[in-house]
Protein backbone atom coordinates (compact mmCIF):
# COMPACT_ATOMS: atom_id res chain seq x y z
CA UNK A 1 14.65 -120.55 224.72
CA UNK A 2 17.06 -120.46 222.11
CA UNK A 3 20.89 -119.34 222.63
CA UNK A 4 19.83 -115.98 220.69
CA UNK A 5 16.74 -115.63 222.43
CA UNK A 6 18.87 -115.66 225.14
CA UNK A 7 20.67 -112.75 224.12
CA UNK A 8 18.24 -110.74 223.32
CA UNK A 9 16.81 -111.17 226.62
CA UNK A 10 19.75 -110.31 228.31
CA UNK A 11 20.29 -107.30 226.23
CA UNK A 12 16.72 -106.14 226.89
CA UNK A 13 17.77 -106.02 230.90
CA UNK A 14 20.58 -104.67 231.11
CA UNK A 15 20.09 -101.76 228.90
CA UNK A 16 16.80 -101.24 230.36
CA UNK A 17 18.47 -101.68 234.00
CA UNK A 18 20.66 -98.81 233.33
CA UNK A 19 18.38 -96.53 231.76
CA UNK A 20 16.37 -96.74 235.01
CA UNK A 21 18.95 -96.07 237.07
CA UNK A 22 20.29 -93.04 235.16
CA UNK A 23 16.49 -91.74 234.09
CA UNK A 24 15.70 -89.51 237.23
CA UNK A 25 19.30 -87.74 236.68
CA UNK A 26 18.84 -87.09 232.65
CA UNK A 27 15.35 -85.32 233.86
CA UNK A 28 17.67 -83.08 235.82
CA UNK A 29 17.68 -84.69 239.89
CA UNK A 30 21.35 -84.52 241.41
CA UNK A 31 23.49 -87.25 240.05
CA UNK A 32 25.54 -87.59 242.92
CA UNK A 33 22.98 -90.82 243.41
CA UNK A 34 25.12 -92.32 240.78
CA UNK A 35 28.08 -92.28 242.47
CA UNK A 36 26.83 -94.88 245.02
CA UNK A 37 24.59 -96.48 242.85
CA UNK A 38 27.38 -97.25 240.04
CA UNK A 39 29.24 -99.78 241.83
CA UNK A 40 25.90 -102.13 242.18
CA UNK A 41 24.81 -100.85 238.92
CA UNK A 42 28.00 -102.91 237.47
CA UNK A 43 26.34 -106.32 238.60
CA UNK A 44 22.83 -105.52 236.33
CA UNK A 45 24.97 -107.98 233.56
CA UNK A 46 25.06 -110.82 235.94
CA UNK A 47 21.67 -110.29 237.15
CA UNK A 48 20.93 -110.36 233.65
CA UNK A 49 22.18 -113.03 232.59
CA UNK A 50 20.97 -115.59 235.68
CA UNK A 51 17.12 -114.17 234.37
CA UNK A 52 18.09 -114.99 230.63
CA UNK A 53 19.53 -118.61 230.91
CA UNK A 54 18.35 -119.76 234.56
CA UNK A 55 14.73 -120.48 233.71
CA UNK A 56 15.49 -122.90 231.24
CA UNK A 57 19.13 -124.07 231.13
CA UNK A 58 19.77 -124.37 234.72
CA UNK A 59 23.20 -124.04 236.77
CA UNK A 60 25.16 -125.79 234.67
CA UNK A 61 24.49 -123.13 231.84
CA UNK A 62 25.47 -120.29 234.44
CA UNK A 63 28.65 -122.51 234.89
CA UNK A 64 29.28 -122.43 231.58
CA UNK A 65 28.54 -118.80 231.12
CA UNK A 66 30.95 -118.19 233.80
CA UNK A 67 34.21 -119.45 232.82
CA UNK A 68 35.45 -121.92 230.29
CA UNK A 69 38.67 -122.60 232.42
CA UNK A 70 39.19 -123.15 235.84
CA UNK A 71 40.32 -120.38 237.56
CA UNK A 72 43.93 -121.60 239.07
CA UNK A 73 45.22 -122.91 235.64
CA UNK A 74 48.58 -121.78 234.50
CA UNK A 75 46.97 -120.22 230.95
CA UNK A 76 44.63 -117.89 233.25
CA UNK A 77 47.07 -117.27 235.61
CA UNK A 78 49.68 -116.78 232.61
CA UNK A 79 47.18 -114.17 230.98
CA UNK A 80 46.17 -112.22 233.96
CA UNK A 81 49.96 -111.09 234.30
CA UNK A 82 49.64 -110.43 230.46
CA UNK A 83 47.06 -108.18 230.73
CA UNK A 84 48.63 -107.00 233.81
CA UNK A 85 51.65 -105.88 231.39
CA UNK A 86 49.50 -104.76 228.62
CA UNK A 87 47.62 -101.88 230.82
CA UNK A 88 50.36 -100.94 232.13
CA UNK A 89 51.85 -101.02 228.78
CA UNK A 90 48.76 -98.92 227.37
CA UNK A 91 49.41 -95.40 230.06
CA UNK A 92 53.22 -95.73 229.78
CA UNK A 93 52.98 -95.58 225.82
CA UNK A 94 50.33 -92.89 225.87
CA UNK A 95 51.80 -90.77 228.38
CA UNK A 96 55.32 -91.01 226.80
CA UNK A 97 54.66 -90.22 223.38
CA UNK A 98 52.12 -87.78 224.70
CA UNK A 99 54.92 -85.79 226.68
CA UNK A 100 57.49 -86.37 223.91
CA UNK A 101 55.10 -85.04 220.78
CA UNK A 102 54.11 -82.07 223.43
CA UNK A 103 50.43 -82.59 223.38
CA UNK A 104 50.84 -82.94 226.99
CA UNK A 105 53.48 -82.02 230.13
CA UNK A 106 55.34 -83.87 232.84
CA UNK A 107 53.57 -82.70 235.81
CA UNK A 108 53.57 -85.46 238.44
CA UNK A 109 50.90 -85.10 241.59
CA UNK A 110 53.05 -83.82 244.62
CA UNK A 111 51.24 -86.41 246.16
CA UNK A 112 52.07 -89.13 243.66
CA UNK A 113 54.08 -91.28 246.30
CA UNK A 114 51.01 -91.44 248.90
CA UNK A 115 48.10 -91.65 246.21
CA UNK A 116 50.37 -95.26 244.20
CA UNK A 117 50.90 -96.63 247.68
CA UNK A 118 46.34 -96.89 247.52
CA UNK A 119 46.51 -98.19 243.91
CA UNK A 120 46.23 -101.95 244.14
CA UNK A 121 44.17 -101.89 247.11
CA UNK A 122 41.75 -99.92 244.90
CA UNK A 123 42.19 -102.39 242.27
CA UNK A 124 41.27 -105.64 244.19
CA UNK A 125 38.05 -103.85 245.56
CA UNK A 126 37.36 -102.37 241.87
CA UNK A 127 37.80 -106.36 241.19
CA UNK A 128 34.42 -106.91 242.53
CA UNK A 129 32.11 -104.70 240.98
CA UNK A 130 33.96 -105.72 237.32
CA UNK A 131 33.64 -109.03 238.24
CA UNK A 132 29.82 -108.43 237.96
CA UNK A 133 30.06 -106.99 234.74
CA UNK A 134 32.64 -109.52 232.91
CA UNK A 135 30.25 -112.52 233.65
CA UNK A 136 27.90 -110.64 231.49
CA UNK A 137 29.77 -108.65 228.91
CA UNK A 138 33.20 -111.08 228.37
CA UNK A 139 31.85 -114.30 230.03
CA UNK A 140 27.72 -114.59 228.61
CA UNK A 141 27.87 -112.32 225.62
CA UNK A 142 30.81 -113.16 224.23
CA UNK A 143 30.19 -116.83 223.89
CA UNK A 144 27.33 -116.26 221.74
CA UNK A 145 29.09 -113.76 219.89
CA UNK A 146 31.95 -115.76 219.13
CA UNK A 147 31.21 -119.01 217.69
CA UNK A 148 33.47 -119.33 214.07
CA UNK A 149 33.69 -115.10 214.17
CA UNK A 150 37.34 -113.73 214.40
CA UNK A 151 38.60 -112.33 217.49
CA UNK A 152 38.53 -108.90 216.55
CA UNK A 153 34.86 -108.84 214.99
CA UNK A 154 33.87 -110.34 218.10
CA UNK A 155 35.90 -108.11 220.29
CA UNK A 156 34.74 -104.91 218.80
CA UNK A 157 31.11 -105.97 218.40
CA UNK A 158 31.06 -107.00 222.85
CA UNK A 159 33.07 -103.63 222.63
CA UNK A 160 30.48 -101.63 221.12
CA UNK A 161 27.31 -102.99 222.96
CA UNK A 162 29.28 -102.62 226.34
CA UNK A 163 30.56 -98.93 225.47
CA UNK A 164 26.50 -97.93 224.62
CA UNK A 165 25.39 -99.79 227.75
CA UNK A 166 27.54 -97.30 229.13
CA UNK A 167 26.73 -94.15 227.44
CA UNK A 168 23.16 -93.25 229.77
CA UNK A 169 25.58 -92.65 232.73
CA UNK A 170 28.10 -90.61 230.74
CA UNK A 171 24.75 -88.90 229.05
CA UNK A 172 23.58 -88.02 232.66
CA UNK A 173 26.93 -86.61 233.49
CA UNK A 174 27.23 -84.86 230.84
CA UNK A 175 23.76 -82.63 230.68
CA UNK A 176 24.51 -82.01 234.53
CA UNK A 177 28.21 -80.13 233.53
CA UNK A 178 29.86 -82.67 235.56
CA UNK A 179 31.72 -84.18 231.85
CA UNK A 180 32.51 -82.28 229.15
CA UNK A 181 30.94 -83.87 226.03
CA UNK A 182 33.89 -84.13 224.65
CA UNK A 183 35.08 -86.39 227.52
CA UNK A 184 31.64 -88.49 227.01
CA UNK A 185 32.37 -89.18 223.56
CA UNK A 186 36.14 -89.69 223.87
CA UNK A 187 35.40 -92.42 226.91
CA UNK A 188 32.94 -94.08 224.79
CA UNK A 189 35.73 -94.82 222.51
CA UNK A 190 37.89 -95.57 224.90
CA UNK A 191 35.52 -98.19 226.37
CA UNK A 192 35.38 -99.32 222.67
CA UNK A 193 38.84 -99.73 222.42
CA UNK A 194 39.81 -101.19 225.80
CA UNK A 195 37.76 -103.52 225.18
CA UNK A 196 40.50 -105.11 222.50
CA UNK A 197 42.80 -106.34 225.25
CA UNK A 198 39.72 -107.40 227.23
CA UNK A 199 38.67 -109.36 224.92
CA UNK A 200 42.27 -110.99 224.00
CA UNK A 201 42.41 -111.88 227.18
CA UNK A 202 39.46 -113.58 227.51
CA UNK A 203 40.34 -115.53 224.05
CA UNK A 204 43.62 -116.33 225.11
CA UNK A 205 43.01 -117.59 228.46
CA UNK A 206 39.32 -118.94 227.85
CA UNK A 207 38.17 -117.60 231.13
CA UNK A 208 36.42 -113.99 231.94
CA UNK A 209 38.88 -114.12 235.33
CA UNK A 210 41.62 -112.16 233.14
CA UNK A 211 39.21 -109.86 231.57
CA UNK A 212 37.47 -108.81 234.88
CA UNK A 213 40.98 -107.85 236.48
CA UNK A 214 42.04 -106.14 233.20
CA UNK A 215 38.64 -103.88 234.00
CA UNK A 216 39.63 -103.53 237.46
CA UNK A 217 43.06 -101.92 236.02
CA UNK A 218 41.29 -100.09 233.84
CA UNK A 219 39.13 -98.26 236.72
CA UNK A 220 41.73 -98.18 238.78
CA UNK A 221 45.52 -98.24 237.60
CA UNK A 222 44.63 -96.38 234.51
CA UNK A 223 43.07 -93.91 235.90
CA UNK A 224 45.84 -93.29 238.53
CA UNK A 225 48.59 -93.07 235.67
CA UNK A 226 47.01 -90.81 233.51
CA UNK A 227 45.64 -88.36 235.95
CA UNK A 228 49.24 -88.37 238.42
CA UNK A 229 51.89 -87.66 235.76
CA UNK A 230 50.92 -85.41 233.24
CA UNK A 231 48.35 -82.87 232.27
CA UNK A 232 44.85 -83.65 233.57
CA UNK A 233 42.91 -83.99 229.91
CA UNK A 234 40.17 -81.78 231.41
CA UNK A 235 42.97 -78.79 231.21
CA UNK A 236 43.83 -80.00 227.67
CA UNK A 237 42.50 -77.40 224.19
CA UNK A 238 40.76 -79.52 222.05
CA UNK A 239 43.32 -80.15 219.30
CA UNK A 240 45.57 -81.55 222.35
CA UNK A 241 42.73 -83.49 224.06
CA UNK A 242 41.93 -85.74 220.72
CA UNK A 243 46.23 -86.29 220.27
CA UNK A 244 46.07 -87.63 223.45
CA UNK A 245 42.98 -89.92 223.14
CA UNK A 246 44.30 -90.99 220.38
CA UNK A 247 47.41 -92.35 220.76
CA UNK A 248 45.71 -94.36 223.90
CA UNK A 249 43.36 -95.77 221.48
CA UNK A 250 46.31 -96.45 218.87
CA UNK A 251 47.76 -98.19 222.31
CA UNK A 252 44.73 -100.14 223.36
CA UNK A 253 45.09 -101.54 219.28
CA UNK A 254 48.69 -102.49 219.64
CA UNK A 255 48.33 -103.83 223.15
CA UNK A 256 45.58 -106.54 221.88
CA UNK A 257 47.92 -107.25 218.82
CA UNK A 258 50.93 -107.89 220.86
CA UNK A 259 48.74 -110.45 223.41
CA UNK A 260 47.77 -112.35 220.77
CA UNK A 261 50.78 -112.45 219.18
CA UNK A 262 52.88 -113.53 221.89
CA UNK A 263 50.52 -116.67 222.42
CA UNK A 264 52.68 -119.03 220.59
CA UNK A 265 55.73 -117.79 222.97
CA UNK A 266 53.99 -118.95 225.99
CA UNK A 267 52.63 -122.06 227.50
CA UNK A 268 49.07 -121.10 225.62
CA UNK A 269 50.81 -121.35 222.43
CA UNK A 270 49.02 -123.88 220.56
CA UNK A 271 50.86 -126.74 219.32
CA UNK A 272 51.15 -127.83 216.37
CA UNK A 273 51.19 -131.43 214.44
CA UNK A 274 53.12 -132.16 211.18
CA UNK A 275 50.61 -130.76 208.80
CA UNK A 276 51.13 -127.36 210.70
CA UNK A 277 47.85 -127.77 212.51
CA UNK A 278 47.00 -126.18 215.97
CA UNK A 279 44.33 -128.43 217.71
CA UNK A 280 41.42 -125.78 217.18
CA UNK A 281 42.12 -125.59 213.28
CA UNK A 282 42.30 -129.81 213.53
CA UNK A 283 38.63 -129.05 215.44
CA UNK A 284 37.53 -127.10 211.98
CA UNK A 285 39.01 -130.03 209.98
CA UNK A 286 36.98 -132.64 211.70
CA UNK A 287 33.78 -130.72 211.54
CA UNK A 288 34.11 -130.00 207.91
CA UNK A 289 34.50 -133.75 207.71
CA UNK A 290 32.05 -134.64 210.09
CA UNK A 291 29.37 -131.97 207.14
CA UNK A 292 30.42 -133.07 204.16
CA UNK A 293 30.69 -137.22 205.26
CA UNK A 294 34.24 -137.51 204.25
CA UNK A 295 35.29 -140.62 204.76
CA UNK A 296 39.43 -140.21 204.25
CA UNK A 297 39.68 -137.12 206.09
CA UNK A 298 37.79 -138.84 209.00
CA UNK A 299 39.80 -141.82 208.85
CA UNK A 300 42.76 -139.33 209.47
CA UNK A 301 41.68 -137.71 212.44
CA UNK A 302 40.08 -140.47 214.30
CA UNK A 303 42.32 -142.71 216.50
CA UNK A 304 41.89 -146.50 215.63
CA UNK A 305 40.95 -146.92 219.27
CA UNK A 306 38.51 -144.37 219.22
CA UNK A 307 35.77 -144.87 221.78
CA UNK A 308 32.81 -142.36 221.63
CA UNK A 309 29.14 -141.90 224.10
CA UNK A 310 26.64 -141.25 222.22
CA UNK A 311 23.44 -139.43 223.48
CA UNK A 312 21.85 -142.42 224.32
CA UNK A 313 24.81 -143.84 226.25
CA UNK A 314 25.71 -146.38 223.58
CA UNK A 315 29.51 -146.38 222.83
CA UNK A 316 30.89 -146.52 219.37
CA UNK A 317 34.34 -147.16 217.86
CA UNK A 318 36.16 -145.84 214.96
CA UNK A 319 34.99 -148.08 212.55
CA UNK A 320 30.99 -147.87 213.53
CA UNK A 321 31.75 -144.17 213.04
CA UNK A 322 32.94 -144.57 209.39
CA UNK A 323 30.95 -146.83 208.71
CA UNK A 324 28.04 -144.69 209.08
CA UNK A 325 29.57 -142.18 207.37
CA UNK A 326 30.36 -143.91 204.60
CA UNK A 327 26.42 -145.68 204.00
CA UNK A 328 24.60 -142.56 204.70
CA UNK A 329 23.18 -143.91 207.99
CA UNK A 330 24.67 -140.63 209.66
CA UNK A 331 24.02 -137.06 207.45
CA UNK A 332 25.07 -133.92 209.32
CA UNK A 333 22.92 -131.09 206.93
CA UNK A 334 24.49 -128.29 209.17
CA UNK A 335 26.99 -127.62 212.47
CA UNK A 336 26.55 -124.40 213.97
CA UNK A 337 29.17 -123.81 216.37
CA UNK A 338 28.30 -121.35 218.76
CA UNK A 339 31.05 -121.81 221.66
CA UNK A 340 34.28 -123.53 222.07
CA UNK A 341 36.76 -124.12 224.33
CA UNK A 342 40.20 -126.06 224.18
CA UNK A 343 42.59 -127.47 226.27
CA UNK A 344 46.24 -128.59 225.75
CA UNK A 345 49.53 -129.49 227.38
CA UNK A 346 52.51 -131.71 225.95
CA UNK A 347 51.05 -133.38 222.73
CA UNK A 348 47.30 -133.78 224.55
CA UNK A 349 44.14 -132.10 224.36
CA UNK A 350 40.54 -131.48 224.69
CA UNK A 351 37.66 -129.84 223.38
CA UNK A 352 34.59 -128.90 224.57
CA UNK A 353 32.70 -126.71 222.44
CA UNK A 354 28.53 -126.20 221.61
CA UNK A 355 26.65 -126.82 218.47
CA UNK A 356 22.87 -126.35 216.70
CA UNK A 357 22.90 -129.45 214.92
CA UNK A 358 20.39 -130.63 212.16
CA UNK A 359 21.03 -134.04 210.25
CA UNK A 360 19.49 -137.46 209.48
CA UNK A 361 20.20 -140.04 211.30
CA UNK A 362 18.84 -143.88 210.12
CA UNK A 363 16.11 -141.75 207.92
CA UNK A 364 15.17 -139.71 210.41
CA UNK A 365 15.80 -135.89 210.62
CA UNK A 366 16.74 -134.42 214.32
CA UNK A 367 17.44 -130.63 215.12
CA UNK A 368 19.26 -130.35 218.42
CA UNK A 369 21.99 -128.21 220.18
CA UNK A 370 24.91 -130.43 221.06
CA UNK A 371 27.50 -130.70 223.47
CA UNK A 372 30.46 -132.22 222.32
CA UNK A 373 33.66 -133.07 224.17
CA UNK A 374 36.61 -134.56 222.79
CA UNK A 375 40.16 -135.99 223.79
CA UNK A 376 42.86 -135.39 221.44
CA UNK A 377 46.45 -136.84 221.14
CA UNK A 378 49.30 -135.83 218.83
CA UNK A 379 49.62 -140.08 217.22
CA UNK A 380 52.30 -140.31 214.68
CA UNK A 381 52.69 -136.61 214.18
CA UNK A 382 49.24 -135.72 213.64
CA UNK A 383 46.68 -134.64 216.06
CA UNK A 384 43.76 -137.72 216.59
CA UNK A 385 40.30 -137.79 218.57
CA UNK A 386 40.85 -140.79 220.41
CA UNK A 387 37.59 -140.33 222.96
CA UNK A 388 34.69 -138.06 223.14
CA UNK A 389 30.94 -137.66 224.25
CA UNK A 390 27.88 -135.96 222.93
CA UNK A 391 24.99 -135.03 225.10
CA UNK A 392 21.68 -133.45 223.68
CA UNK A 393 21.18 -129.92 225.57
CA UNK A 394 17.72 -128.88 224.32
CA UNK A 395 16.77 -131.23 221.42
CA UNK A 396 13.61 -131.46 219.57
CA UNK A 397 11.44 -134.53 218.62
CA UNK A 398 12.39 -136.34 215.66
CA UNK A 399 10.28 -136.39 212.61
CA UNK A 400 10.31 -138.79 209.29
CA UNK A 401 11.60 -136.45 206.57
């Protein structure tokens, strides 16, 4: 089953979960079912995706789908307080500019000071069910979305598919009076949007651990700051209502921008070598390289002591490398990166990323998805592969061209 395939498959069940689930209440039952049912309805992506990969690509593809990090590292623990800020960011900016442009009024909750004092333990349950959802949404989908896509292509693209995944429950709600349809159409856009700082930090941190406590805010933080200070938007005219929803998305926009901006401020800045190169543009260099069989540029970014395993468990060094390069022996025809992840502290690194490869090797063609990792050093000024591995996930048999 191909990586596509994959997604297709995982597509087909969880839209087809939800549209179960939420069927009895769009043909008019009571949708108070929903209420329970939601919370286990936010696992259907993780369900999902153990039916779409486990068949055929076993645990270690659910690892992989999982996270691309380990949780305690200092980058995800790093980006879960800067998501943390950027949430919190999102309802002060909204509800400030809201109060001060008048589309809204200061009208805290007499409660407010009992009602904040539940917020984070609501939070770390709300944890849970998101968690379910982020190993599908910002953990499987996104790493088939990604591949050599920008960030925000890829971010609005898992944006959109997750906002319409949602939009049967808000449909249900909505033709029972409990939502105004303007509400279901502004929260689809908010989903839409949210899903911008979601996504950043998933790309920043290379783990869905930030992104599924980013949701949990979302659910639970968010809606406790925008509900407890000002106007409730279900009291808002319409003219007023749209303001409002849109300087949050305007927010959500800047939020995302300001994550990924501040990167290179932080200890997940990338660093850089004396060509100006961050290790995953060095990556693109060495794969443009490794299509085109250029000899100089590979001779550039290959350590001298360069030991690599090949598929077969033989070893080769730099110059076997080049060397095949160089008489043709080794043809790369195409590199089709679908997933990548990198690693660096202090002048090291490592890459670990997944490609569909086709090329000839000795005269033979081969079509295969790849594994590759690599070990990188910063040697002279310049970053250098200095060890590595490829391993063969789901290859085909070779055939005489």
């Amino acid at each position: 089953m191909t990586r596509s395939r994959q997604a297709r498959t995982f597509l087909a069940i969880t839209f087809s979960a939800v549209l179960l689930l939420c069927f009895p209440a769009l043909l008019g039952v009571d949708a108070d079912y929903l209420g329970v049912a939601t919370p286990l309805a936010q696992w259907i992506p993780a369900l999902a995706v153990i039916l779409a990969v486990r068949p055929v690509r076993g645990s270690r593809a659910l690892r992989g789908s999982w996270r691309a990090s380990p949780f305690g590292g200092a980058r995800t623990w790093i980006v879960i307080g800067l998501i943390t800020a950027a949430i919190l960011g999102v309802a002060a900016a909204q509800i400030v500019v809201g109060v001060a442009v008048g589309v809204v009024s200061w009208s805290p909750d007499p409660a407010i000071g009992e009602t904040a004092l539940l917020v984070l333990p609501v939070a770390l349950l709300a944890l849970l069910p998101a968690t379910g959802e982020e190993f599908g949404w910002r953990g499987f989908l996104w790493t088939r979305v990604r591949g050599n896509r920008g960030f925000w292509w890829t971010a609005l693209a898992v944006g959109a598919i997750w906002a319409v995944w949602h939009l049967p429950l808000l449909v249900a709600y909505g033709a029972q009076g409990d939502l105004s349809w303007r509400t279901v159409l502004g929260t689809t856009v908010d989903l839409l949007m949210a899903s911008l700082v979601l996504g950043a930090g998933r790309e920043l941190s290379g783990s869905v651990w930030p992104a599924a406590w980013g949701h949990a805010l979302v659910n639970s933080v968010l809606v406790f700051a925008t509900t407890a200070f000002v106007t409730p938007a279900t009291q808002l005219p319409d003219s007023a209502f749209w303001v409002y929803k849109a300087l949050g998305w305007a927010a959500w926009v800047g939020a995302a921008a300001g994550m990924l901006a501040l990167r290179r401020r932080l200890l997940i800045a990338p660093a850089r070598d004396v060509t100006g190169r961050s290790l995953d543009e060095t990556e693109d260099a060495l794969l443009e390289a490794m299509r085109t069989s250029d000899v100089d540029a590979l001779r550039a970014l290959l350590a001298e002591d360069l030991r690599f395993r090949l598929p077969d468990g033989s070893v080769v060094d730099r110059a076997a490398d080049l060397h095949a390069h160089a008489s043709g022996a080794l043809r790369f025809l195409q590199i089709e990166e679908t997933h990548r992840t990198t690693e660096q502290q202090k002048g090291r690194g490592s890459t670990v990323s997944r490609s569909r490869v086709h090329l000839v090797d000795r005269g033979r063609f081969a079509e295969a998805t790849m594994t590759y990792r690599r070990s990188w050093a910063i040697v002279g000024g310049r970053w250098q592969v200095f060890a590595g591995s490829a391993e063969i996930v789901n290859d085909e048999e070779a055939v005489d061209p």
